[in-house]
N, C-alpha and C. Protein backbone atom coordinates (compact mmCIF):
# COMPACT_ATOMS: atom_id res chain seq x y z
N UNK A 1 120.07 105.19 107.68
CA UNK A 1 118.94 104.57 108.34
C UNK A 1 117.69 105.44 108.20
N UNK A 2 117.55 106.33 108.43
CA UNK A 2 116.54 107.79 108.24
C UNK A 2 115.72 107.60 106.81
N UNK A 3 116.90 107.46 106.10
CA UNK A 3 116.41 107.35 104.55
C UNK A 3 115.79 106.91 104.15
N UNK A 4 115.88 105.22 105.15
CA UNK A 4 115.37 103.83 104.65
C UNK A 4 114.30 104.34 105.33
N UNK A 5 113.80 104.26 106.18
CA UNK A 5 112.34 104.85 106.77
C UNK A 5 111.52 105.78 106.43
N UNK A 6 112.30 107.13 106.03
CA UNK A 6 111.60 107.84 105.18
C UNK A 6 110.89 107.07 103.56
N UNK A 7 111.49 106.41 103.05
CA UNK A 7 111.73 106.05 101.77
C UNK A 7 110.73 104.33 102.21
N UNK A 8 110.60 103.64 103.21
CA UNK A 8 109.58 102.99 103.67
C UNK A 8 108.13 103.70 103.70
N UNK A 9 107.93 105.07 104.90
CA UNK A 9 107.38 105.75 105.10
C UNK A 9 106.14 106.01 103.58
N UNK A 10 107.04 106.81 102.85
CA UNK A 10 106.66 107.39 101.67
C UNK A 10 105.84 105.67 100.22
N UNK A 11 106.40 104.78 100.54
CA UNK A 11 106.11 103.91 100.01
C UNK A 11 104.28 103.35 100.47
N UNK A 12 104.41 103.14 101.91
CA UNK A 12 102.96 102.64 102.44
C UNK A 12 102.06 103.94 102.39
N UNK A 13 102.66 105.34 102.19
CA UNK A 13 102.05 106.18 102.27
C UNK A 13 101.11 106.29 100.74
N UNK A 14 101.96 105.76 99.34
CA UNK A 14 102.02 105.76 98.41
C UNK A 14 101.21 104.61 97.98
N UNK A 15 101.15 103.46 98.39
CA UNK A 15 100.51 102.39 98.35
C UNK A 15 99.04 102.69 98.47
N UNK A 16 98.78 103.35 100.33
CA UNK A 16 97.57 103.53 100.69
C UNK A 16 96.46 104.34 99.65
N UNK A 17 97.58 105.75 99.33
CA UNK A 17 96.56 106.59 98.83
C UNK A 17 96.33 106.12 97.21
N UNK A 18 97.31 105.12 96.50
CA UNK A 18 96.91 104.62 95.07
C UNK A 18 95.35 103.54 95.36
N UNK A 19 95.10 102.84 96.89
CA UNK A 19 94.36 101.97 96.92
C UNK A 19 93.00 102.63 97.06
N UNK A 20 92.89 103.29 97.11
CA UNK A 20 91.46 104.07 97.09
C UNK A 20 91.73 105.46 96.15
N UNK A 21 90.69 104.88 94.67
CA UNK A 21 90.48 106.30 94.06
C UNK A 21 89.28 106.89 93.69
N UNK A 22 89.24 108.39 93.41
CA UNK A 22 87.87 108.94 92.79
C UNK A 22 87.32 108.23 91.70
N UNK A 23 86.28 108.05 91.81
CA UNK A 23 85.36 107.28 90.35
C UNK A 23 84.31 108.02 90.46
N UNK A 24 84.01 108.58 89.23
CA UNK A 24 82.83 108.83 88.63
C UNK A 24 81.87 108.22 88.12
N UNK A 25 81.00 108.39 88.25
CA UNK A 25 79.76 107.10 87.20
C UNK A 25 80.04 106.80 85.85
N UNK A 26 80.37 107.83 85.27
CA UNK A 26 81.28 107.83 83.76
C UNK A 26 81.78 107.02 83.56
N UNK A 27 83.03 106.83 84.73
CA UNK A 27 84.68 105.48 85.17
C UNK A 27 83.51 104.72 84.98
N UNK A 28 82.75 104.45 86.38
CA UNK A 28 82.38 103.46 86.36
C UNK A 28 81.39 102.75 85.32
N UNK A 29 80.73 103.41 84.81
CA UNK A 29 80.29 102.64 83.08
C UNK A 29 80.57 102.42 82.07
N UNK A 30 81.76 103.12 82.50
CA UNK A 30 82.87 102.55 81.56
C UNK A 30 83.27 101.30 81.55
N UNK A 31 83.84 100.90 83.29
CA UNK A 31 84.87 99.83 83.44
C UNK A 31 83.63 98.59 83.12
N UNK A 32 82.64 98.91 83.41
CA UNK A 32 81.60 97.65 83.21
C UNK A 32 81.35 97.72 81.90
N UNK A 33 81.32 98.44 80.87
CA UNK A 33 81.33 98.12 79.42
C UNK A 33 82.74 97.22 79.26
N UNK A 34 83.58 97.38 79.38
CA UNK A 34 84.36 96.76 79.03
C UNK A 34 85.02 95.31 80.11
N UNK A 35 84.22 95.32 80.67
CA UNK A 35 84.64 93.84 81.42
C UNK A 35 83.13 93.20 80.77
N UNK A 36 83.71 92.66 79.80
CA UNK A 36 82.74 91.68 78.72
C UNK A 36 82.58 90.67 79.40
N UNK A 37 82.76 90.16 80.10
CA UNK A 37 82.55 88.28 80.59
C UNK A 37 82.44 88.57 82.17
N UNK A 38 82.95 89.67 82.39
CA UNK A 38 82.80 89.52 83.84
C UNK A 38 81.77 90.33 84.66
N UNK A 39 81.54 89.17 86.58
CA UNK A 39 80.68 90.19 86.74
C UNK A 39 81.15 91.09 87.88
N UNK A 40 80.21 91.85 87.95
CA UNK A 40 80.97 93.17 89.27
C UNK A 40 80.02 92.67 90.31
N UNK A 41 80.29 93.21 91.63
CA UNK A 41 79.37 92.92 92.59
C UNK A 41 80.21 94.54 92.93
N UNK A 42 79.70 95.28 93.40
CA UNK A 42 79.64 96.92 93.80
C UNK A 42 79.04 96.93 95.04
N UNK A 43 79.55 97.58 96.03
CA UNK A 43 78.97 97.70 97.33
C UNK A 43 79.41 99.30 97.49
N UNK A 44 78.04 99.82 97.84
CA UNK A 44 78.14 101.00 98.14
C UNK A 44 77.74 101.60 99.94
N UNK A 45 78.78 101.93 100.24
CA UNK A 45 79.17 101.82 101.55
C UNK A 45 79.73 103.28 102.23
N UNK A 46 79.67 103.11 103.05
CA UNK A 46 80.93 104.90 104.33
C UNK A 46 81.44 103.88 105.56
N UNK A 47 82.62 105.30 105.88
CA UNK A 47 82.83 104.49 107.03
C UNK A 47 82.08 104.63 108.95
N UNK A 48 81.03 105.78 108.49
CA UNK A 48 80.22 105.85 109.24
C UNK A 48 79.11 104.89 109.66
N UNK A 49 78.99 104.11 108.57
CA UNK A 49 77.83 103.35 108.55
C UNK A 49 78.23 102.11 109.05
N UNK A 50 77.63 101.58 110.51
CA UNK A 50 77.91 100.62 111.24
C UNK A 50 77.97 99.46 110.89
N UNK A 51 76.30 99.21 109.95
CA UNK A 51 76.19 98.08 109.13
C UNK A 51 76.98 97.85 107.71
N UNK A 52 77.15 98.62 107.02
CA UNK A 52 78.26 98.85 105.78
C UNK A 52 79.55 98.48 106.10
N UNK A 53 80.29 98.50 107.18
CA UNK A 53 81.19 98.01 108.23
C UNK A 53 81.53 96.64 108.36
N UNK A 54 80.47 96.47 109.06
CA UNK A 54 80.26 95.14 109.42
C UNK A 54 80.21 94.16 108.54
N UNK A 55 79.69 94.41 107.59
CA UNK A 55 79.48 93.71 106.40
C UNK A 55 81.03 93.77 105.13
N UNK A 56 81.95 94.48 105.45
CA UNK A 56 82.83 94.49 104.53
C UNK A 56 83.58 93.65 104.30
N UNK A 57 83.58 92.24 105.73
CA UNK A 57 84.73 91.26 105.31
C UNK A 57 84.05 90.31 104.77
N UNK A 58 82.57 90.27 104.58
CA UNK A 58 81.87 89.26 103.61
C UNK A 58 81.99 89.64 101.95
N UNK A 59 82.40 91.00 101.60
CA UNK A 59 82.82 91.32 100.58
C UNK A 59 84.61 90.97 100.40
N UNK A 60 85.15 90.73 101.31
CA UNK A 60 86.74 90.40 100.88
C UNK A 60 86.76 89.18 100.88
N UNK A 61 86.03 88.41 101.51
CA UNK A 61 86.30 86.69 101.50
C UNK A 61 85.03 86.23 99.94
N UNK A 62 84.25 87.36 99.53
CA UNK A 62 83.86 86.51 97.91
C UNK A 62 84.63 86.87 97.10
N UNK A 63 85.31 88.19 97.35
CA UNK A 63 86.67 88.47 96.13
C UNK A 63 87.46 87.50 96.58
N UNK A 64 88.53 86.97 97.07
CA UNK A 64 89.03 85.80 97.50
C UNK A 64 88.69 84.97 97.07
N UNK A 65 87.21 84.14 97.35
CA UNK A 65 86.92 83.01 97.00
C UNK A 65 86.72 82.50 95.44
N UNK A 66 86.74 84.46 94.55
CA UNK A 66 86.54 84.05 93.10
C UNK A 66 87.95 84.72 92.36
N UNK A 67 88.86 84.86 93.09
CA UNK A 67 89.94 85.36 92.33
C UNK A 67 90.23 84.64 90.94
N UNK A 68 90.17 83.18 90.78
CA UNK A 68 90.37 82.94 89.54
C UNK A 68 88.93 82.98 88.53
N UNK A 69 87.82 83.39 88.93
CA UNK A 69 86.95 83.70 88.13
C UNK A 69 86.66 84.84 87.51
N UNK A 70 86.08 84.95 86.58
CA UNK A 70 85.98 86.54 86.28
C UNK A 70 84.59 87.21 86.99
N UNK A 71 85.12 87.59 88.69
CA UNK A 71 84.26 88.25 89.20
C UNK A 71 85.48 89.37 90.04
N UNK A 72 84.72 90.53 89.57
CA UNK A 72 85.04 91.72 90.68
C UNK A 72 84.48 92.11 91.70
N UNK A 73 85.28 92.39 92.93
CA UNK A 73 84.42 93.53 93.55
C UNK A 73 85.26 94.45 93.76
N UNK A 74 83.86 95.14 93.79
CA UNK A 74 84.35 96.97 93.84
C UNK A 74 83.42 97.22 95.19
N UNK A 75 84.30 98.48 95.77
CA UNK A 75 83.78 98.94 97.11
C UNK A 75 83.71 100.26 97.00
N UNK A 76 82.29 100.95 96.92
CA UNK A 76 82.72 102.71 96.49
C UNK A 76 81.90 103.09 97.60
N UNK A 77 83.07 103.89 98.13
CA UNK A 77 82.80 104.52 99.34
C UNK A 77 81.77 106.02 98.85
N UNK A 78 80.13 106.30 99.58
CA UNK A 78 80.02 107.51 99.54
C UNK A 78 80.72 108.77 100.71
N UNK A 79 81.34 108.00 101.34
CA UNK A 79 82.26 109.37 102.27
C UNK A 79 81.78 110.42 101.12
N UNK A 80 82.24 111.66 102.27
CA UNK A 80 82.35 113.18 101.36
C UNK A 80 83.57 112.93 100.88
N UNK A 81 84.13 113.42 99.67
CA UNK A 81 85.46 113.52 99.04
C UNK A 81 86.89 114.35 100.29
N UNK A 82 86.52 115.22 101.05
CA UNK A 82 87.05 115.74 101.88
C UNK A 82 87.47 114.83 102.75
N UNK A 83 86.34 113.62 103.06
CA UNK A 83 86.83 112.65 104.00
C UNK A 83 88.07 111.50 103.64
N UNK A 84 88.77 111.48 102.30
CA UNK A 84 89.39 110.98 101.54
C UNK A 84 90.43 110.25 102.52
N UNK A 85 91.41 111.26 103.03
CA UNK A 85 92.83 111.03 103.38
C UNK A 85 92.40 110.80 104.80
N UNK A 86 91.44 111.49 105.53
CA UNK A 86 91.34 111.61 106.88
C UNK A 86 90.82 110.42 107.32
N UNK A 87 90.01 109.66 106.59
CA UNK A 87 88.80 109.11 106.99
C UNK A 87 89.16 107.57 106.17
N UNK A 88 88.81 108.06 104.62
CA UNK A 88 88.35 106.78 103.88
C UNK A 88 90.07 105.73 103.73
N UNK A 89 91.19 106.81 103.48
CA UNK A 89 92.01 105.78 103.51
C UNK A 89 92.64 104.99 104.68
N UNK A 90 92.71 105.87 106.14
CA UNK A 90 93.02 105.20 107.02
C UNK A 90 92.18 103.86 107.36
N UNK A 91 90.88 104.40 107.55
CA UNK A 91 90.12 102.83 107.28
C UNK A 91 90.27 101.90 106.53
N UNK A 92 90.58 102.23 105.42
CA UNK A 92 91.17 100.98 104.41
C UNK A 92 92.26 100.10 105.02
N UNK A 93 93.37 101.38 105.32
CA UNK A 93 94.56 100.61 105.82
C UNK A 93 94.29 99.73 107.18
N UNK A 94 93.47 100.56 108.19
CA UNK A 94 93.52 99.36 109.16
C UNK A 94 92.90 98.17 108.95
N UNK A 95 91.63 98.29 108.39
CA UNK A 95 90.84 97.00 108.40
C UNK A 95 91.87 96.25 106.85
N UNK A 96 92.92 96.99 106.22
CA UNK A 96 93.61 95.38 105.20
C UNK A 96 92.74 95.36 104.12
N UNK A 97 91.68 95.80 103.66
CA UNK A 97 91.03 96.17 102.67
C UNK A 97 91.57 95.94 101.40
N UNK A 98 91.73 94.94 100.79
CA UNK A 98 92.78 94.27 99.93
C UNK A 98 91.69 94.55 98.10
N UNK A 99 90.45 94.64 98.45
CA UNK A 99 89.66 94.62 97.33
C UNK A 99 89.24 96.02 96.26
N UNK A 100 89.42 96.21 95.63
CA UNK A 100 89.69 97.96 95.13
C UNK A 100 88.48 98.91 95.35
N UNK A 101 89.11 100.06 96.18
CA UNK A 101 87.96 100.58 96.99
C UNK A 101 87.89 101.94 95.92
N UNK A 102 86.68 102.61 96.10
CA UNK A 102 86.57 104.03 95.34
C UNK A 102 86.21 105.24 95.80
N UNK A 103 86.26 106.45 96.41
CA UNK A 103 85.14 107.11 96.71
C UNK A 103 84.30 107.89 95.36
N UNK A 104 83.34 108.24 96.00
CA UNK A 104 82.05 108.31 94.57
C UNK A 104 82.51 109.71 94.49
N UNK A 105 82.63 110.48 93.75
CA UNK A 105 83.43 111.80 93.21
C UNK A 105 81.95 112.25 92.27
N UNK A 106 81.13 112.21 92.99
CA UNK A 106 80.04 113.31 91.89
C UNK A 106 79.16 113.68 92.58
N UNK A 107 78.91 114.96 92.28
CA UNK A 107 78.47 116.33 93.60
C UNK A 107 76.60 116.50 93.95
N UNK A 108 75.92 115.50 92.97
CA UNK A 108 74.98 115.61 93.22
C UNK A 108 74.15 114.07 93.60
N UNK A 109 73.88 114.09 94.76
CA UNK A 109 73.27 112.78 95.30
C UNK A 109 71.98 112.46 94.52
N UNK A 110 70.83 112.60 93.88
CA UNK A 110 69.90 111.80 93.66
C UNK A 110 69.98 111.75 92.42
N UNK A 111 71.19 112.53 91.49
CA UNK A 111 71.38 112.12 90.02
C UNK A 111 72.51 110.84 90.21
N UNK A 112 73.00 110.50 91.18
CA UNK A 112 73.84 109.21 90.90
C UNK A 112 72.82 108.07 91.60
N UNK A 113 72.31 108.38 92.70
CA UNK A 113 71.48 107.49 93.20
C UNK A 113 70.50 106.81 91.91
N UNK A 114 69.54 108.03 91.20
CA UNK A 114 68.65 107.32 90.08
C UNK A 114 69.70 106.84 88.80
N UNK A 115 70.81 107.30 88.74
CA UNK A 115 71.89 105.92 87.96
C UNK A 115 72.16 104.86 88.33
N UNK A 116 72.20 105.07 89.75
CA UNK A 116 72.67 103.25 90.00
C UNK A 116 70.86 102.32 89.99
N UNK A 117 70.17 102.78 90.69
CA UNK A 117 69.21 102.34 90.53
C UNK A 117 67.93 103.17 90.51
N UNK A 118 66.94 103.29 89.39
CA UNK A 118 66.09 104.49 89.88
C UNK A 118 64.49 103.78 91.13
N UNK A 119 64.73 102.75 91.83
CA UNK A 119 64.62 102.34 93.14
C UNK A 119 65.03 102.74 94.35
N UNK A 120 66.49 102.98 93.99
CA UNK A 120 67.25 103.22 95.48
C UNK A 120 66.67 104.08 95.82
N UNK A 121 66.63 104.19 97.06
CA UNK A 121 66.11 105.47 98.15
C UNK A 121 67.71 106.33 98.54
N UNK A 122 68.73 105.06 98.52
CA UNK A 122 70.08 106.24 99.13
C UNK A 122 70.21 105.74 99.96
N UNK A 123 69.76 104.83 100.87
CA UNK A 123 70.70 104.25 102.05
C UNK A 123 71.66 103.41 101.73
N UNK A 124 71.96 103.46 102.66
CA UNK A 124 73.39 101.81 102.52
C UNK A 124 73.20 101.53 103.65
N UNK A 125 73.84 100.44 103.83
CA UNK A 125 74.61 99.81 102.58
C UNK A 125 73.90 99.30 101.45
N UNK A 126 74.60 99.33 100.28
CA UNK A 126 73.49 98.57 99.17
C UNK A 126 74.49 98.07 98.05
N UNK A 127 73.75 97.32 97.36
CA UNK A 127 74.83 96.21 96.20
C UNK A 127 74.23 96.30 94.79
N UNK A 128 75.44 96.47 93.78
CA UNK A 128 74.83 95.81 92.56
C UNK A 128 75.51 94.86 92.10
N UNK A 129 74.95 93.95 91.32
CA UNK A 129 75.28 92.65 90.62
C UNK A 129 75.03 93.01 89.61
N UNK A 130 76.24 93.17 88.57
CA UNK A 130 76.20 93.45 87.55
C UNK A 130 76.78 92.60 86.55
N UNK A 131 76.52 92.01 85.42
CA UNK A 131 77.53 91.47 84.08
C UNK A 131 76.48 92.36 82.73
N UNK A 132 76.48 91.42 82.09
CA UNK A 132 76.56 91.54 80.31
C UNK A 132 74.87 91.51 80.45
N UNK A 133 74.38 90.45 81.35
CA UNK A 133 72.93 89.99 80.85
C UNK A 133 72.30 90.62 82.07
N UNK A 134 72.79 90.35 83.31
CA UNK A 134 71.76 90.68 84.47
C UNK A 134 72.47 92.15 85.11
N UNK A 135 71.02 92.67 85.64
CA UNK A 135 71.89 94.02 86.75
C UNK A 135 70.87 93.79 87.38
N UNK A 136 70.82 93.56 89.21
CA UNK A 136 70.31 92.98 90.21
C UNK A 136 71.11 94.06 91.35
N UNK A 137 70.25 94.87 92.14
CA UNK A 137 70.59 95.97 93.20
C UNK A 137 69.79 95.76 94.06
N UNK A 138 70.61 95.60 95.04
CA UNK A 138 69.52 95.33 96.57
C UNK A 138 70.15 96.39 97.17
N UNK A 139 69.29 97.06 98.19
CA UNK A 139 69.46 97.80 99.40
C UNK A 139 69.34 97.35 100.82
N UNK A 140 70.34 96.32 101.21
CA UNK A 140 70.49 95.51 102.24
C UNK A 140 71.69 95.27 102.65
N UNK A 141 72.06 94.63 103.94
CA UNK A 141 73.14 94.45 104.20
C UNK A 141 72.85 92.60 104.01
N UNK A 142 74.45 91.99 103.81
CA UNK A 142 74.33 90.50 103.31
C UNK A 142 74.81 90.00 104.40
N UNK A 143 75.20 88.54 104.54
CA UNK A 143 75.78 88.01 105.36
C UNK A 143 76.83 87.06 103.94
N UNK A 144 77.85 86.62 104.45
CA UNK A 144 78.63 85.89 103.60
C UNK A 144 78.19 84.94 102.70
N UNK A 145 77.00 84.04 103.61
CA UNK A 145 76.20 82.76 102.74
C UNK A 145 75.15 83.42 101.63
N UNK A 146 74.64 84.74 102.18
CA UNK A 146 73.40 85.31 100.93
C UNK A 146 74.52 85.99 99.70
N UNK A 147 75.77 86.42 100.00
CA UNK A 147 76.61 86.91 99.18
C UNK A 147 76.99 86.11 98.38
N UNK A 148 77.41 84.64 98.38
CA UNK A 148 77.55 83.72 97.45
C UNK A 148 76.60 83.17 96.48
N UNK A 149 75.11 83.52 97.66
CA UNK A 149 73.93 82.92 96.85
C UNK A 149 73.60 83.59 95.25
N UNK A 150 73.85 84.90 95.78
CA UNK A 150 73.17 86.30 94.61
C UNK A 150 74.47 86.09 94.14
N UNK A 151 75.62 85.83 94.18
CA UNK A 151 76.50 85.75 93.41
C UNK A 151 75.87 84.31 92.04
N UNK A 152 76.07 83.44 92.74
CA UNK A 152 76.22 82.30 92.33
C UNK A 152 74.32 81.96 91.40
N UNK A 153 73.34 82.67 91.67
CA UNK A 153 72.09 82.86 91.43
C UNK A 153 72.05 83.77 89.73
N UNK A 154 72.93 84.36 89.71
CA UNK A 154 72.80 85.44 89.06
C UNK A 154 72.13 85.01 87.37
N UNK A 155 72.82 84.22 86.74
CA UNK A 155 72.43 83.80 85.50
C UNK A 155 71.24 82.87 85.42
C-alpha cells in the first residue's frame, strides 16, 4: 500500500513539475518559427500579479474553445526562476492550469522585454498574438469576449 502512494505521490509530483518549463526567447523563437500555420496567443504573467490572475481562466477557456484549430496558448510566467517549485508550480496545480505554462529563464529584464516588444514598458499582464503574417502585443488585461475578438480579428 505505501508503494502505491509513494509511486502515486512521485507521479503528480512528476506531472506537475514536467507542466511548467524554463523557456528562453531562443525556445521561444524557435517554437514560433516552426508552427507554420499556427497562431500563438502568449500571455505574460506572475503569480503575484492580481490582475494576471484573474485573467488566467479567460486564457484556458480560448485554448479550449480552439483545441481543434491551429491556435496555441502559451502562459510564461515572469516569476523569478527561484520561485519555480515554491511558487509557480503549486499555482499551476491548484488553479488546474491545463494550458502549457513557462517560466521566462533569461537574466536580463529590458533585453527580453525590447524582444517581445520594443513598446513594452514591462508590466503585466500583457499578450502577444502571434502567426506567420501578424504580431499584435497589447499590455492589458482581457476579459474572455475581447480575447476571442483579437483572436478572431487577427488576419
Amino acid at each position: 500500500m505505501r508503494i502505491i502512494i509513494i509511486f502515486c505521490l512521485l507521479i503528480i509530483t512528476y506531472s506537475a513539475d514536467a507542466q511548467v518549463k524554463l523557456l528562453t526567447l531562443h525556445d521561444l523563437d524557435k517554437r514560433l518559427s516552426n508552427g507554420k500555420d499556427t497562431t500563438y496567443v502568449i500571455n505574460f504573467w506572475a503569480t503575484w500579479c492580481a490582475p494576471c490572475v484573474d485573467e488566467l481562466p479567460h486564457f484556458e477557456k480560448l485554448r479550449l474553445a480552439n483545441l481543434k484549430k491551429p491556435v496555441q496558448v502559451l502562459l510564461v510566467s515572469l516569476d523569478f526562476k527561484s520561485k519555480l517549485e515554491r511558487a509557480v508550480i503549486p499555482f499551476v496545480q491548484k488553479n488546474n492550469i491545463q494550458a502549457e505554462v513557462f517560466l521566462l529563464n533569461e537574466p536580463d529584464q529590458q533585453q527580453y522585454i525590447k524582444r517581445i516588444d520594443e513598446k513594452w514598458s514591462g508590466a503585466i499582464p500583457a499578450t502577444l498574438f502571434v502567426n506567420q503574417k501578424v504580431r499584435r502585443f497589447y499590455e492589458q488585461t482581457f476579459t474572455e469576449a475581447e480575447l476571442k475578438s483579437k483572436l478572431a480579428n487577427l488576419n
